[in-house]
Protein backbone atom coordinates (compact mmCIF):
# COMPACT_ATOMS: atom_id res chain seq x y z
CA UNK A 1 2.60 10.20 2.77
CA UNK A 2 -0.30 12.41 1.15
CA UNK A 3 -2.31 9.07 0.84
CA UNK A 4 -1.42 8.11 4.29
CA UNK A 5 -2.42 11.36 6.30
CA UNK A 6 -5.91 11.32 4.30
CA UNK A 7 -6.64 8.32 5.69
CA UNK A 8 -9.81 8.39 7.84
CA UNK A 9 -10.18 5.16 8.65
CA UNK A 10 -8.48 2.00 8.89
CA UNK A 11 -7.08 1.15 5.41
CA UNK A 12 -5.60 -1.92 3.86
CA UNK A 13 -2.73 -1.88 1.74
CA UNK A 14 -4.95 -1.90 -1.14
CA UNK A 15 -6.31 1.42 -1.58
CA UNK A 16 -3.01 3.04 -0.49
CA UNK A 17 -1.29 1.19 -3.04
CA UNK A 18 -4.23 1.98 -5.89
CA UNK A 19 -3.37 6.03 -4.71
CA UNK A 20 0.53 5.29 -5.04
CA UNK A 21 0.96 3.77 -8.13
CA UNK A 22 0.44 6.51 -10.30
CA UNK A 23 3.20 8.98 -8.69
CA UNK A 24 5.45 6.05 -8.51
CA UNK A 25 5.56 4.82 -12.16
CA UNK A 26 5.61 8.74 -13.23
CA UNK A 27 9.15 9.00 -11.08
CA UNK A 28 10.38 5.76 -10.70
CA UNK A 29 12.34 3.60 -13.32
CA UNK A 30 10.35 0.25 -12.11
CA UNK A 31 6.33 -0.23 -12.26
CA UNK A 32 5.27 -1.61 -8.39
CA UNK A 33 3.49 -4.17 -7.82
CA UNK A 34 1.02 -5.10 -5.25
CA UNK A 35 0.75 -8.75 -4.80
CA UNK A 36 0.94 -11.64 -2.31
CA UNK A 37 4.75 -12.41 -1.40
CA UNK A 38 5.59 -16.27 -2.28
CA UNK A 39 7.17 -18.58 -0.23
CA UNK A 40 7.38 -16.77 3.08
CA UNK A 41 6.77 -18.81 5.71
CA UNK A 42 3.00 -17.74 6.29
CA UNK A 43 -0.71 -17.91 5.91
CA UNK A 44 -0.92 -14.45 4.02
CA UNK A 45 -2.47 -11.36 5.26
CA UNK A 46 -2.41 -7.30 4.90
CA UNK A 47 -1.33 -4.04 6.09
CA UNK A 48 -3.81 -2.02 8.37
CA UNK A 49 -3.19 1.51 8.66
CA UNK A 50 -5.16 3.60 11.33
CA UNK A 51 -4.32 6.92 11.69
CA UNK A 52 -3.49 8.36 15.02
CA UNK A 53 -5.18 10.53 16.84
């Protein structure tokens, strides 16, 4: 959420993953990964996160 509520300006799912990762591989039993998600149904794409005013 930290990573989130610093946000400025619109951000992708790439930079708030690159912030995550860290925290989550310290506390979690699994390492994430951020990659595209086979075999769904469609042409690909990303997050956008824009903070609210």
């Amino acid at each position: 959420m930290d990573a989130m509520k610093s946000n400025r300006s619109i951000m992708d799912g790439t930079p708030l993953f690159s912030k995550m990762r860290r925290p989550v591989i310290i506390t979690a039993e699994r390492t994430p990964r951020y990659s595209d998600v086979r075999n769904a149904g469609h042409d690909g794409g990303d997050f956008l996160f824009v903070r609210k005013k």
